[in-house]
Protein backbone atom coordinates (compact mmCIF):
# COMPACT_ATOMS: atom_id res chain seq x y z
CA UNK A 1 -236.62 -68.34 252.27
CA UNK A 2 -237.83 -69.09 255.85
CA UNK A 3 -240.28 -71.62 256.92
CA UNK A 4 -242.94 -69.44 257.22
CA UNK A 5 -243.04 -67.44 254.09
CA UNK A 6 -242.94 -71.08 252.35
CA UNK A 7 -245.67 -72.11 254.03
CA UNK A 8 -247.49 -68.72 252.78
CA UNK A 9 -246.48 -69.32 249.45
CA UNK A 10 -248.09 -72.92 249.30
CA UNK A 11 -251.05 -71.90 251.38
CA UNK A 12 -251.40 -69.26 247.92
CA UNK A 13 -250.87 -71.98 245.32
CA UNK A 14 -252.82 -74.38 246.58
CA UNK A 15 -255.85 -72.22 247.34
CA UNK A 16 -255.52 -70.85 243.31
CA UNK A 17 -254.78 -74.30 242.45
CA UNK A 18 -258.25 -75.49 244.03
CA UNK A 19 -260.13 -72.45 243.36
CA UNK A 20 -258.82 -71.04 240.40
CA UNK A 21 -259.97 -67.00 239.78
CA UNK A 22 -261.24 -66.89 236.20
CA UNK A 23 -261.55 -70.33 235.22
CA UNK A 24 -264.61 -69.85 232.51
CA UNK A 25 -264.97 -69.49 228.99
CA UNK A 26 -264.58 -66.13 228.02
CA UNK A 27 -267.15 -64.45 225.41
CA UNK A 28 -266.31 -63.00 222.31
CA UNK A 29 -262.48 -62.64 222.85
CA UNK A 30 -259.72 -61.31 220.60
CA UNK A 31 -257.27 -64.22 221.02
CA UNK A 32 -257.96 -67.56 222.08
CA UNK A 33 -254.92 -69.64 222.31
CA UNK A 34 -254.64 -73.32 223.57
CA UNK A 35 -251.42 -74.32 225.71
CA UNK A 36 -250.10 -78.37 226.03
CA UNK A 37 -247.23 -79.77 228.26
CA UNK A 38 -247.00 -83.18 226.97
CA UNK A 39 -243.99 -83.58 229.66
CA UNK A 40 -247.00 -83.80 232.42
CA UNK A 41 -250.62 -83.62 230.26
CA UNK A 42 -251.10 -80.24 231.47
CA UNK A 43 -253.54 -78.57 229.03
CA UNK A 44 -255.43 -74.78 228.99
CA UNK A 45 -257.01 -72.54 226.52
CA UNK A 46 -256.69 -69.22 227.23
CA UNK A 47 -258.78 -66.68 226.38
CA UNK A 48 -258.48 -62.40 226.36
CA UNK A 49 -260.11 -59.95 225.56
CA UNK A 50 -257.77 -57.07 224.07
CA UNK A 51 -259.27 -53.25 223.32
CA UNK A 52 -257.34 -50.32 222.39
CA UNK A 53 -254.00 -51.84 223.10
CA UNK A 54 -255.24 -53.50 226.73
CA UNK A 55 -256.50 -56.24 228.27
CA UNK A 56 -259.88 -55.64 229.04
CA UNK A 57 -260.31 -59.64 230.60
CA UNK A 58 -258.55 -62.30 230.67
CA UNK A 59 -259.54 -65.88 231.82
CA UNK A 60 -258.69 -69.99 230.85
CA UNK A 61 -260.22 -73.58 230.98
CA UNK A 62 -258.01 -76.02 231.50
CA UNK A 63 -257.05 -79.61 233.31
CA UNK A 64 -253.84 -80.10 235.04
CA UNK A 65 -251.82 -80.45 238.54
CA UNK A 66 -252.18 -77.45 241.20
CA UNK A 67 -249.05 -75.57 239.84
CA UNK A 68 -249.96 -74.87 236.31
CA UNK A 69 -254.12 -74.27 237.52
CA UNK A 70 -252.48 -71.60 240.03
CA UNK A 71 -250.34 -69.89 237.52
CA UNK A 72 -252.94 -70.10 235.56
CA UNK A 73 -255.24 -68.33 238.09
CA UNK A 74 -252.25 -65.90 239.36
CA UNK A 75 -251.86 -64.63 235.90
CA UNK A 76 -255.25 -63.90 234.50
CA UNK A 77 -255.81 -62.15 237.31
CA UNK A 78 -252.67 -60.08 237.58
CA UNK A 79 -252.92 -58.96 233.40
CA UNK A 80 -256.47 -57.92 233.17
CA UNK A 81 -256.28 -53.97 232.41
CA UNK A 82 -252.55 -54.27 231.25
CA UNK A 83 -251.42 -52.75 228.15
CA UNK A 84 -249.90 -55.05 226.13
CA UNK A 85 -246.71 -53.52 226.84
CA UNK A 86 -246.91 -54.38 230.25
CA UNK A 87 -248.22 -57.57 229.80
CA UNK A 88 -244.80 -58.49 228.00
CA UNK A 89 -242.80 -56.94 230.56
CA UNK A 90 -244.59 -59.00 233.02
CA UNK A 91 -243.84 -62.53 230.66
CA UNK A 92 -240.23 -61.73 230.46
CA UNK A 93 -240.09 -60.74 234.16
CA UNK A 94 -242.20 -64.20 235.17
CA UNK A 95 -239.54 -66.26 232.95
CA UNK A 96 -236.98 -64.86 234.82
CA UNK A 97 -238.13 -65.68 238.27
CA UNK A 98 -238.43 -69.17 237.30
CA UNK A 99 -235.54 -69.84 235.06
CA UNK A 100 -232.21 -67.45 236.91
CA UNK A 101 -230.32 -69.36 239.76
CA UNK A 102 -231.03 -65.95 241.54
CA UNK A 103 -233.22 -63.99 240.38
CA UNK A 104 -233.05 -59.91 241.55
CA UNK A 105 -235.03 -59.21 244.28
CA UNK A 106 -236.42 -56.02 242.33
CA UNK A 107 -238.67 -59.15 240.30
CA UNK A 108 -240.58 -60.17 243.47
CA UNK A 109 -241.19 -56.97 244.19
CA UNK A 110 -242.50 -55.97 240.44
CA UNK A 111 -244.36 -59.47 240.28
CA UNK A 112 -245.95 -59.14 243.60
CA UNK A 113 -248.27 -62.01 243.96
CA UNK A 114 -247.11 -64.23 241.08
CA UNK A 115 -243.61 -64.27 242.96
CA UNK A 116 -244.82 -67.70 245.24
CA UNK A 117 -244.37 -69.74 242.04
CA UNK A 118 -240.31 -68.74 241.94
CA UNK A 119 -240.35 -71.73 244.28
CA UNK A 120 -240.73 -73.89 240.69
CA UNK A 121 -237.16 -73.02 239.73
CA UNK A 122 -235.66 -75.82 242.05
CA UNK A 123 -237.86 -78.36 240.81
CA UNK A 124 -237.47 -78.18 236.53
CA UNK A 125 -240.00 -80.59 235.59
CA UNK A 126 -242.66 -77.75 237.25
CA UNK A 127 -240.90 -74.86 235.41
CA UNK A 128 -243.24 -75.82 232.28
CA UNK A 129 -246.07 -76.55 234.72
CA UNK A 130 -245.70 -72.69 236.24
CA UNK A 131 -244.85 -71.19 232.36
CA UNK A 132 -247.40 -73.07 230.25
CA UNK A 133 -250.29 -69.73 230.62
CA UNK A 134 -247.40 -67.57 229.81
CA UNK A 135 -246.19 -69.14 226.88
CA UNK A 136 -250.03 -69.18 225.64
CA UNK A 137 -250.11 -65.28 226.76
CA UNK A 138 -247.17 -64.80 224.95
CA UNK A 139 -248.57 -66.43 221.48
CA UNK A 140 -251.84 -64.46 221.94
CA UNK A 141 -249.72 -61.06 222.57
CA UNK A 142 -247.28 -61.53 219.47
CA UNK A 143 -250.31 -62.61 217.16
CA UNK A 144 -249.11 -66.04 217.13
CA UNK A 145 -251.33 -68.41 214.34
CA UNK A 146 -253.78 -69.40 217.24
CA UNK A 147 -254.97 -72.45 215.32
CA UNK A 148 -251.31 -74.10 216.88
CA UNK A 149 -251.34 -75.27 220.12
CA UNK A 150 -248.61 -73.96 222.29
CA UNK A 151 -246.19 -76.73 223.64
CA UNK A 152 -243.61 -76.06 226.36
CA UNK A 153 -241.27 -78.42 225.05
């Protein structure tokens, strides 16, 4: 990755990290499902709203470092009128991008936006930082007992 591409991808995360898109409590939704990384303190609750199979919205509270407040951001608003389907495909894709030594350059393209936190991968401790939404997305998706809080560990 060149210079200035890295520098893009940090301008995105921190702006999302500052700013995040959808940080609110979310009325009346059909999973709420609270997400812990005791590695750093990170902690969200993340809240969607699912009708006929899709996510109609999507949005979290939550305190933590820029990383997991920017995936946190990047992914509520990347889901929101996904099927569930595709919001699964998009989980196991994500997981990939942070976890393969080299991921295929088909997942950037798929992931679009989401793809400036594949920079995580080189630094482990942030992998959890960058995965804790997903794994709370992924408890709300597969009907998960959301009285549990989701650890990364």
């Amino acid at each position: 990755m060149n210079d200035e591409l890295r520098a893009l991808y940090q301008e995105v995360i921190i702006d999302h990290g500052r700013r995040p898109r959808n940080s609110k409590k979310l009325e009346h939704p059909s999973c709420t499902q609270e997400g812990y990384n005791p590695l750093c303190g990170d902690r969200l609750t993340l809240y969607l709203r699912i009708d006929d199979n899709r996510i109609i919205d999507a949005s979290f509270e939550g305190e933590g470092c820029a990383i997991s407040m920017a995936a946190s951001s990047l992914m509520t608003e990347r889901i929101k009128n996904m099927t569930v389907t595709e919001a699964r495909q998009l989980f196991t894709a994500f997981q990939n991008l942070v976890t393969q030594a080299e991921p295929p350059d088909n997942i950037r393209e798929y992931l679009g936006k989401l793809s400036v936190l594949g920079g995580v991968r080189d630094f482990p401790v942030r992998i959890k930082c960058a995965t804790l939404p997903w794994h709370a997305l992924n408890a709300c998706l597969n009907n998960i007992n959301t009285k549990q809080i989701v650890s990364t560990e």
